[in-house]
N, C-alpha and C. Protein backbone atom coordinates (compact mmCIF):
# COMPACT_ATOMS: atom_id res chain seq x y z
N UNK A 1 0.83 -1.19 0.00
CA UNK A 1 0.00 0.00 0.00
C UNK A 1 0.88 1.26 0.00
N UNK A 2 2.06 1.32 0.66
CA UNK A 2 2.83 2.36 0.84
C UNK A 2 3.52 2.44 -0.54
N UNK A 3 4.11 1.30 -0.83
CA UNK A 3 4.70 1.63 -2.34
C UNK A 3 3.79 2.28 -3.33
N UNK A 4 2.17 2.13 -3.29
CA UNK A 4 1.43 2.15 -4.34
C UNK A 4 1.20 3.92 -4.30
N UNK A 5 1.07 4.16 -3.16
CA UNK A 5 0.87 5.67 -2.36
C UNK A 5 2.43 6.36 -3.21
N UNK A 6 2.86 5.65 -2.52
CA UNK A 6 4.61 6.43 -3.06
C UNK A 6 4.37 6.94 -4.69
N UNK A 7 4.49 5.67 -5.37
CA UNK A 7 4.20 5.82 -6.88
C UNK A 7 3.18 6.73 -7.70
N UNK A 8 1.91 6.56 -7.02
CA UNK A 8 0.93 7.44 -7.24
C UNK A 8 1.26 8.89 -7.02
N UNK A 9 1.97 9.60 -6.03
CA UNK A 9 2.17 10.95 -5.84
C UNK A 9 3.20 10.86 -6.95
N UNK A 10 4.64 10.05 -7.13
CA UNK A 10 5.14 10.12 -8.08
C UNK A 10 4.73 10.49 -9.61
N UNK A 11 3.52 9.95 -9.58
CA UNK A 11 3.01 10.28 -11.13
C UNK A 11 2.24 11.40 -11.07
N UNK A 12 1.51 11.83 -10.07
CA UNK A 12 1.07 12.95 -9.95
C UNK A 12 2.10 14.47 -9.88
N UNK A 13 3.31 14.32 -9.49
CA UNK A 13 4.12 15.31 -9.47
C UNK A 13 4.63 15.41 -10.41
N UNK A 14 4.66 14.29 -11.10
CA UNK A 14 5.46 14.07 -12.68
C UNK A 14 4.37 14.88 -13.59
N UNK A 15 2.95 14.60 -13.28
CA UNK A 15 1.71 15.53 -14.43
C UNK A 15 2.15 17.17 -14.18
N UNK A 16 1.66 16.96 -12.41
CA UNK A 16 1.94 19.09 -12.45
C UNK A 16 3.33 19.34 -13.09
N UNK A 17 4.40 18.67 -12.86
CA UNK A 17 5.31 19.43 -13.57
C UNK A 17 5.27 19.25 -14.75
N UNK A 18 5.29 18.47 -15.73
CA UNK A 18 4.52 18.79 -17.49
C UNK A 18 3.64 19.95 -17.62
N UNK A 19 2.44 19.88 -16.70
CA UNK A 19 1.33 20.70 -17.05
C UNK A 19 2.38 21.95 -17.13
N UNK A 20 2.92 22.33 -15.92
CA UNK A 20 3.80 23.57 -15.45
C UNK A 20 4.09 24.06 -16.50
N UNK A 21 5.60 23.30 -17.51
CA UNK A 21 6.33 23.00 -18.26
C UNK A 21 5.50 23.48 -19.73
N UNK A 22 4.23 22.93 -19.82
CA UNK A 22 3.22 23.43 -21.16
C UNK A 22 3.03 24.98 -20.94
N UNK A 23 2.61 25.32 -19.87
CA UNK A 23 2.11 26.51 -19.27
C UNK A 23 3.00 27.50 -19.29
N UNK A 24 4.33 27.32 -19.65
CA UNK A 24 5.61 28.01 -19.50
C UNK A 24 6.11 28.45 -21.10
N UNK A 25 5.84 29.86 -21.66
CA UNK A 25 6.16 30.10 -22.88
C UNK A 25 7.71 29.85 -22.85
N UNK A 26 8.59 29.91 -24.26
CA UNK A 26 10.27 30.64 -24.22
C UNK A 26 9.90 31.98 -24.70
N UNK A 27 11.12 33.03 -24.13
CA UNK A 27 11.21 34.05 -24.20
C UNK A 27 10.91 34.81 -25.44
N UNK A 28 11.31 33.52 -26.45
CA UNK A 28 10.85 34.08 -28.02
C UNK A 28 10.26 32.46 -28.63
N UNK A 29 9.42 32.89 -29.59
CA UNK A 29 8.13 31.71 -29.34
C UNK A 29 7.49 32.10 -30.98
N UNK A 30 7.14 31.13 -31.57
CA UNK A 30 6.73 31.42 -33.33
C UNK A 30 5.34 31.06 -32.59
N UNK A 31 4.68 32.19 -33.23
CA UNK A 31 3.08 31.97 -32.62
C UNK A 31 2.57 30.98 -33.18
N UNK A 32 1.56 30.59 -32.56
CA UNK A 32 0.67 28.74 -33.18
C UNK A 32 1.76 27.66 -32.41
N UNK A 33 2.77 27.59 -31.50
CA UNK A 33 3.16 26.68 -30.88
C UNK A 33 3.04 27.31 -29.63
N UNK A 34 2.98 26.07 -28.69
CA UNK A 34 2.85 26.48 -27.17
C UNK A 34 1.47 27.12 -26.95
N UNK A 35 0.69 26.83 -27.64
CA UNK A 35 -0.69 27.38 -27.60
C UNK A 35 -1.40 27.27 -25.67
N UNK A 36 -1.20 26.80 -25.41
CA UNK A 36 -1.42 26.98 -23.75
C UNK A 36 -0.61 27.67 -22.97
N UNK A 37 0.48 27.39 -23.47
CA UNK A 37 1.89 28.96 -22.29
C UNK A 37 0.90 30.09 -23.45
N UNK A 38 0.67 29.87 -24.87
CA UNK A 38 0.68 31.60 -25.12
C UNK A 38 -1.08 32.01 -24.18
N UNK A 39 -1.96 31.24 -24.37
CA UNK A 39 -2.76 31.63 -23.97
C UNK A 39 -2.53 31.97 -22.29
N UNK A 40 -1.72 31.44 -21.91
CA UNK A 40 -1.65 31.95 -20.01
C UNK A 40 -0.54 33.13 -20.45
N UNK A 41 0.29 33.50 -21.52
CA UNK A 41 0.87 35.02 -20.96
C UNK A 41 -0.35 35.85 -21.79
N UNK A 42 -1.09 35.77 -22.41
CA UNK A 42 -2.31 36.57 -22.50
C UNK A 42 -3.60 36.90 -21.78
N UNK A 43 -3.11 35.82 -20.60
CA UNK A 43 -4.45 36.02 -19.46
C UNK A 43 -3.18 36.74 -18.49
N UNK A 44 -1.87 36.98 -18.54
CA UNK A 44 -0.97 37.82 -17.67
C UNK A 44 -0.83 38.74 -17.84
N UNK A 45 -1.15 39.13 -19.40
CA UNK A 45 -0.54 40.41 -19.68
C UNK A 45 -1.71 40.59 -20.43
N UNK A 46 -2.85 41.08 -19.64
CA UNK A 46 -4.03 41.26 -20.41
C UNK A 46 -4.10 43.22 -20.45
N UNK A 47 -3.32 43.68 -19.97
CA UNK A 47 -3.11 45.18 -19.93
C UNK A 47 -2.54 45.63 -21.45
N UNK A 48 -2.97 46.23 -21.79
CA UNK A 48 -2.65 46.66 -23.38
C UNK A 48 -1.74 47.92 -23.56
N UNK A 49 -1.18 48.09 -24.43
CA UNK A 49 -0.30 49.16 -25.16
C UNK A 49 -1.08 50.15 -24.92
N UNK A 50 -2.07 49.84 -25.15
CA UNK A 50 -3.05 51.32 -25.59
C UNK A 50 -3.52 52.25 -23.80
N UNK A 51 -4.26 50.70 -23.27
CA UNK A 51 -4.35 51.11 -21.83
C UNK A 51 -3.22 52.27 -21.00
N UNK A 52 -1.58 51.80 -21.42
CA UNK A 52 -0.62 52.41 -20.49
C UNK A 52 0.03 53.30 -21.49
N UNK A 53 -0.81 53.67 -22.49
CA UNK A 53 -0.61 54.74 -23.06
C UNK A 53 -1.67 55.76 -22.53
N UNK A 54 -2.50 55.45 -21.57
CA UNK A 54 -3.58 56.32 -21.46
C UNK A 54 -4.83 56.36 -22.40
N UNK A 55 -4.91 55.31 -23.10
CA UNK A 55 -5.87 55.52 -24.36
C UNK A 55 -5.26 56.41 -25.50
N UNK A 56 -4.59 56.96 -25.62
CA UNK A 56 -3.76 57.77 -26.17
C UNK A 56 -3.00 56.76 -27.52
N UNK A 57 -3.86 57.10 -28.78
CA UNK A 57 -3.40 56.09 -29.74
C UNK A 57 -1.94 57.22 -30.50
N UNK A 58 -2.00 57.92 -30.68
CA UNK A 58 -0.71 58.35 -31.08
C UNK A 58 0.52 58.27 -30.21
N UNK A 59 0.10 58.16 -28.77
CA UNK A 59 1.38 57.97 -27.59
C UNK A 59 1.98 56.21 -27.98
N UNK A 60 0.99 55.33 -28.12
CA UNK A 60 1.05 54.20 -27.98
C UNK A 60 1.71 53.79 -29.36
N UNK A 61 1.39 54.57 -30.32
CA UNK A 61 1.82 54.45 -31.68
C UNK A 61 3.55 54.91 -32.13
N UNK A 62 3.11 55.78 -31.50
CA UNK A 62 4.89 56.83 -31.28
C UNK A 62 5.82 55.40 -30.51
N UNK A 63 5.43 55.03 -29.75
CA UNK A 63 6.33 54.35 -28.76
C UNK A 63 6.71 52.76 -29.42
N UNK A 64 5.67 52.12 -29.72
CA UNK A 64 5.37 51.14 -30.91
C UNK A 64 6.66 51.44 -32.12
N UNK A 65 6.77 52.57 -32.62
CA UNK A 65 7.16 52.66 -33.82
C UNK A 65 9.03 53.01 -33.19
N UNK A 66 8.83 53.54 -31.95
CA UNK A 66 10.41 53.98 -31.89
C UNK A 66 10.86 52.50 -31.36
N UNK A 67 9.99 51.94 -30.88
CA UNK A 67 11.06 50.10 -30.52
C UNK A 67 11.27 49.61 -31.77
N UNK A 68 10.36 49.61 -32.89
CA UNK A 68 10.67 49.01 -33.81
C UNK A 68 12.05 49.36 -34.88
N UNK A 69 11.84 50.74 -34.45
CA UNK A 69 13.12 51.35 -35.48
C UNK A 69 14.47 51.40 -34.45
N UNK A 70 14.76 50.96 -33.00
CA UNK A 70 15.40 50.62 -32.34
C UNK A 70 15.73 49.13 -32.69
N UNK A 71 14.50 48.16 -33.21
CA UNK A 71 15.36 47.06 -33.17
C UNK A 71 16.53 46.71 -35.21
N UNK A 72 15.55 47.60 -35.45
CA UNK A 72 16.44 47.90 -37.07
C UNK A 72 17.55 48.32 -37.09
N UNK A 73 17.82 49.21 -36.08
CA UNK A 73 19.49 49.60 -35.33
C UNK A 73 19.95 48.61 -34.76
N UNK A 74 19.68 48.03 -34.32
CA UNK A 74 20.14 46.83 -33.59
C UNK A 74 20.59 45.90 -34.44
N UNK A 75 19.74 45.49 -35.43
CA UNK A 75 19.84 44.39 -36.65
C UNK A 75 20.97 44.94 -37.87
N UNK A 76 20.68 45.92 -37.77
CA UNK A 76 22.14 46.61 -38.77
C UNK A 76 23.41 47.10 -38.10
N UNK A 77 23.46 46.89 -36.96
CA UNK A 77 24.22 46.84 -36.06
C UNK A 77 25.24 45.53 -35.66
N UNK A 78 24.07 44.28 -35.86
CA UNK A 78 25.12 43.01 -36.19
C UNK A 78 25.00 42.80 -37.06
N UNK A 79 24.35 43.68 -38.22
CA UNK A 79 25.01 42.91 -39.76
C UNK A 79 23.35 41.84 -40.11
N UNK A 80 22.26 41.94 -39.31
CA UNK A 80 21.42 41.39 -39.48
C UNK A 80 20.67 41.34 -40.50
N UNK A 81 20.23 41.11 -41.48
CA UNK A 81 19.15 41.84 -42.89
C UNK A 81 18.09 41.76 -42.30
N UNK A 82 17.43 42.24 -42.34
CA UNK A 82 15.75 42.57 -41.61
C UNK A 82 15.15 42.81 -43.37
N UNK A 83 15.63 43.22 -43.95
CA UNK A 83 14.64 44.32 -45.20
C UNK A 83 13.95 43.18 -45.66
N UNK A 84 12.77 43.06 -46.26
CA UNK A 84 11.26 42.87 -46.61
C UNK A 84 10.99 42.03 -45.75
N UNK A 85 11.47 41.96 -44.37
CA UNK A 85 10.68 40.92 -43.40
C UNK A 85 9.54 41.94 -42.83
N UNK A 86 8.37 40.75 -42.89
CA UNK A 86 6.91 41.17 -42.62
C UNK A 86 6.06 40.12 -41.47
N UNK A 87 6.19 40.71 -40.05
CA UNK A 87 5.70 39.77 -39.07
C UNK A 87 4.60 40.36 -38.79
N UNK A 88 3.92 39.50 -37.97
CA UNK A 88 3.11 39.42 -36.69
C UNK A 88 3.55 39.20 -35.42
N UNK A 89 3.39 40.23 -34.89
CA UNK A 89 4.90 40.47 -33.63
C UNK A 89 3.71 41.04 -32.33
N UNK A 90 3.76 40.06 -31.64
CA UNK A 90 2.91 39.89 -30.05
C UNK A 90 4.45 40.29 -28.93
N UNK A 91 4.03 41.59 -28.46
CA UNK A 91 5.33 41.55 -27.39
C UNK A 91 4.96 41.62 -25.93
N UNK A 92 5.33 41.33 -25.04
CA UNK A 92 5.05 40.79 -23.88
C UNK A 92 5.92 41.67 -23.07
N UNK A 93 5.51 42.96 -22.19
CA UNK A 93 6.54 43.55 -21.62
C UNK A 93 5.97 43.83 -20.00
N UNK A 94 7.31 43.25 -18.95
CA UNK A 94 7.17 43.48 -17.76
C UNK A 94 6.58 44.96 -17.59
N UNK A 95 6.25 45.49 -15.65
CA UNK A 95 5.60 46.63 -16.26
C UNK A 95 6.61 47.52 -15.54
N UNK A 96 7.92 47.42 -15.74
CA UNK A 96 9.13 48.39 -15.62
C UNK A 96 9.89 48.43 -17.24
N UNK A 97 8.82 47.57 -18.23
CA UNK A 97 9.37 48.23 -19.51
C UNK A 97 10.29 46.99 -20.56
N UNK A 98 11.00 46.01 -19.66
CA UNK A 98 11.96 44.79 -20.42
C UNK A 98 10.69 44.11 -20.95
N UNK A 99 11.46 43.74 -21.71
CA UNK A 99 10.63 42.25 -22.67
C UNK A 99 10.57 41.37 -21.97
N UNK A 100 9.67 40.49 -21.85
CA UNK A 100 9.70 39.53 -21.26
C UNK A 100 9.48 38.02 -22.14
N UNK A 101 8.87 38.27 -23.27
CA UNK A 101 8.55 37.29 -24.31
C UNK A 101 8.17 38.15 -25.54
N UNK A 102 8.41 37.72 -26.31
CA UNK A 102 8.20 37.92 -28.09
C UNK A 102 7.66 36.93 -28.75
N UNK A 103 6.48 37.12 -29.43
CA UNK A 103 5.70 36.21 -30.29
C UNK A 103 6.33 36.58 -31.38
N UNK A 104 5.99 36.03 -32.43
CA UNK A 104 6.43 36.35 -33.99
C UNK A 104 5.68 35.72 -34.65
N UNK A 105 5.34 35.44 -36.11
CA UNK A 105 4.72 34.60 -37.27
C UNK A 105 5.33 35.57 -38.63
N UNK A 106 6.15 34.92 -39.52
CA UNK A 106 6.10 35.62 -40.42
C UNK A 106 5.07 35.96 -41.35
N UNK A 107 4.52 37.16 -42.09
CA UNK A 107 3.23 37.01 -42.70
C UNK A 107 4.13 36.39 -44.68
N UNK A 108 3.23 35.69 -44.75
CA UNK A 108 3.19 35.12 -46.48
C UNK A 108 4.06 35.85 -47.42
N UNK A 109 3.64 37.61 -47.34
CA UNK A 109 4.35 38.35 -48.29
C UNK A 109 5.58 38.37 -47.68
N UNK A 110 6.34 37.99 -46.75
CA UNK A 110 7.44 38.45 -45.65
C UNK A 110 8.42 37.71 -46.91
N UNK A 111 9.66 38.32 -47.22
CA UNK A 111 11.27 37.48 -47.58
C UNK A 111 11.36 36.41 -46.48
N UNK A 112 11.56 35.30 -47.19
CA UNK A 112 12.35 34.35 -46.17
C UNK A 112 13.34 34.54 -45.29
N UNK A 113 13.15 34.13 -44.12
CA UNK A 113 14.26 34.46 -43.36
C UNK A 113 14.66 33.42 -42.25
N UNK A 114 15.75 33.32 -41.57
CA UNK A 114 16.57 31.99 -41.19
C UNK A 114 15.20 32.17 -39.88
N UNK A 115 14.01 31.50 -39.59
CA UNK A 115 13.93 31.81 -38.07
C UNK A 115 14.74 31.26 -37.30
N UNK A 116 15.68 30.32 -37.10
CA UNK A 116 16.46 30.06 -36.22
C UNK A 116 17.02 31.45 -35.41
N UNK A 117 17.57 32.40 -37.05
CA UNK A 117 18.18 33.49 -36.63
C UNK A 117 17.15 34.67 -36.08
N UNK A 118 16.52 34.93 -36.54
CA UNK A 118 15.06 35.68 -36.04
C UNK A 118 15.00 35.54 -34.75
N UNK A 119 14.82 34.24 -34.61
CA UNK A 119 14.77 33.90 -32.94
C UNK A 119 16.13 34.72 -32.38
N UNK A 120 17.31 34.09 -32.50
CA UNK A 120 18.50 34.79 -31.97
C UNK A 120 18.49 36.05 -31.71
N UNK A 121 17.60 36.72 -32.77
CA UNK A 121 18.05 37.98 -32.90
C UNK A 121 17.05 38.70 -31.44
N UNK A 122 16.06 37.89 -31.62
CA UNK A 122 15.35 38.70 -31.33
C UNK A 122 15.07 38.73 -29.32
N UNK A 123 16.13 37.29 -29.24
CA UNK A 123 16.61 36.85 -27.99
C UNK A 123 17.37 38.05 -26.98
N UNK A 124 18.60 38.02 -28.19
CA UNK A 124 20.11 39.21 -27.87
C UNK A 124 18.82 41.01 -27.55
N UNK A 125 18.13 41.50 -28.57
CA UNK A 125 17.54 42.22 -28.49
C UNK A 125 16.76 42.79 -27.33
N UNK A 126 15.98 41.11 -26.75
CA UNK A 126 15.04 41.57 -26.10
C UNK A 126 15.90 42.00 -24.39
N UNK A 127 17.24 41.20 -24.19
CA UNK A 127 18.10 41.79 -23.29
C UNK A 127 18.69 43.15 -23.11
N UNK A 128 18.73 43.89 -24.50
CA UNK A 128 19.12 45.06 -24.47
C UNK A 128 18.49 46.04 -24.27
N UNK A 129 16.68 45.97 -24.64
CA UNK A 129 16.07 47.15 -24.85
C UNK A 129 15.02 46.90 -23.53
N UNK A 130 14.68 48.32 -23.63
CA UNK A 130 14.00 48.43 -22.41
C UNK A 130 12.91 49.51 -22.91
N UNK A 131 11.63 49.20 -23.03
CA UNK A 131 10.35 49.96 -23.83
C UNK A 131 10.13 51.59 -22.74
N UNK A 132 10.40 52.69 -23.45
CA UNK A 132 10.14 53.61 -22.52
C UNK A 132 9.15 53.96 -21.92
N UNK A 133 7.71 52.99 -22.18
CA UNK A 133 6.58 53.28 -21.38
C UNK A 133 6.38 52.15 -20.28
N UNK A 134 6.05 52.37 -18.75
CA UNK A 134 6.15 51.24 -17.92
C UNK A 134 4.58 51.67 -17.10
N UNK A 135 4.35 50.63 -16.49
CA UNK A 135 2.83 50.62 -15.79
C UNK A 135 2.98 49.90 -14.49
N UNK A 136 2.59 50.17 -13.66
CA UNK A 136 2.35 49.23 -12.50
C UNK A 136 1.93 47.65 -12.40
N UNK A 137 1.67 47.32 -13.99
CA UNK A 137 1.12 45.99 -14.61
C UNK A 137 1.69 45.23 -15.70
N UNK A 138 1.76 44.06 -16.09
CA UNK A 138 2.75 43.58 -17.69
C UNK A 138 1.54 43.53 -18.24
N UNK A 139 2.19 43.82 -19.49
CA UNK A 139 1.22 44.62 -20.82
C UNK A 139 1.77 44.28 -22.26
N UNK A 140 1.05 43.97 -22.95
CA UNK A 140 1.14 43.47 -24.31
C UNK A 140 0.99 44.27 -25.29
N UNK A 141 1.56 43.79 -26.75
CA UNK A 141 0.91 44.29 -27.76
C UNK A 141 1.02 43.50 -29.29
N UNK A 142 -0.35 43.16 -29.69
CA UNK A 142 -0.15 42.59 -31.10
C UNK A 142 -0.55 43.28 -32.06
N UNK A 143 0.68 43.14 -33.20
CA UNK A 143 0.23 44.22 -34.44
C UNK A 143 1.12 43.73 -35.89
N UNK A 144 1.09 44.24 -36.59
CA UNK A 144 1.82 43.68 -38.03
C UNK A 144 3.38 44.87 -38.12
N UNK A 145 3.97 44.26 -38.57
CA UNK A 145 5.43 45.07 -38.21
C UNK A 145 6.40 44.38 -39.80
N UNK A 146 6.97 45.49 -40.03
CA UNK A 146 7.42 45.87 -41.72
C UNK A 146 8.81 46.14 -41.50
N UNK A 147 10.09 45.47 -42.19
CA UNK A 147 11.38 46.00 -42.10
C UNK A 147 11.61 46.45 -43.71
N UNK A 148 12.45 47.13 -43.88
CA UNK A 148 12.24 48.29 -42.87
C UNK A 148 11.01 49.42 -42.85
N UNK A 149 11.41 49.96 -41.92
CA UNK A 149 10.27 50.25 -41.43
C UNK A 149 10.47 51.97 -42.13
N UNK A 150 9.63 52.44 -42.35
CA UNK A 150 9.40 53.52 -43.16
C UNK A 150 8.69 54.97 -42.39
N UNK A 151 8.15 54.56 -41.70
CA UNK A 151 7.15 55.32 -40.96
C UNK A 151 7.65 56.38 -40.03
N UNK A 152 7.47 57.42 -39.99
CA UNK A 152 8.47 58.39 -39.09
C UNK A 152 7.70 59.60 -38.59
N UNK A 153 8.01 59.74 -37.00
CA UNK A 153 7.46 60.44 -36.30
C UNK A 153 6.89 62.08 -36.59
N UNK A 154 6.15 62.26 -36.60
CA UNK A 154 5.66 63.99 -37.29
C UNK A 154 5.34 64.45 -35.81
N UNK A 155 5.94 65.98 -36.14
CA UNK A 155 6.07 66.29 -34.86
C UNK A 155 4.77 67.56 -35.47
N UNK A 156 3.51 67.80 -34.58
CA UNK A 156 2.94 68.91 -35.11
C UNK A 156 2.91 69.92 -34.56
């Protein structure tokens, strides 16, 4: 009876930690895998870009657009080619501003590109930058994202 007891918690500690383990995104993650970690950092980071912009779609937009042209410095910085890559880019940011996870999907029209390296890149990246808007909460944002990126701040 004691062995059977023993074994039984054994397999039971062996499930929670799998379940755990599913439930647990990587830091950079091709969207459509891990479909249960992504859905639990979207019930974590259910606070939006827009929210800790204040509702404020040009604040949220401005800030959006200067990470992105930060990480194009970055990528031409190691020599990276970014040009006609076309994602779907879910970012996941603590609420002092670091990345905490990066979704990606390349879209159809996107240039091929190594994701192995994508991933890398976007690994090294997410250690360096730090989003200048922060909230008392982690906060997300999904949107379609263009290298390079063309779009530039108007000051009125």
């Amino acid at each position: 009876m004691k062995r059977l007891l023993t074994l039984s918690l054994g397999i039971l500690l062996s499930m929670m930690m799998l379940q755990a383990q599913e439930n647990t995104a990587p830091a950079v993650f091709q969207l459509g895998e891990a479909e249960q970690a992504y859905e639990s950092l979207n019930q974590d980071y259910s606070q939006t870009l827009l929210e800790v912009a204040n509702f404020n779609t040009q604040v949220a937009f401005d800030n959006w657009l200067s990470m992105l042209i930060e990480m194009e410095k970055y990528a031409d910085k190691l020599k990276f080619d970014m040009k006609g890559t076309k994602l779907w880019l879910h970012v996941f940011w603590n609420g002092d501003g670091t990345i905490s996870h990066i979704g990606y999907l390349p879209r159809p029209e996107s240039r091929n590109i190594s994701e192995a390296e994508l991933a890398a890149f976007f690994k090294t990246f997410m250690k360096k930058y730090k989003f200048p808007l922060t909230s008392g909460k982690k906060f997300s944002h999904y949107t379609g994202a263009n290298f390079p990126v063309y779009s530039q701040k108007v000051e009125n």
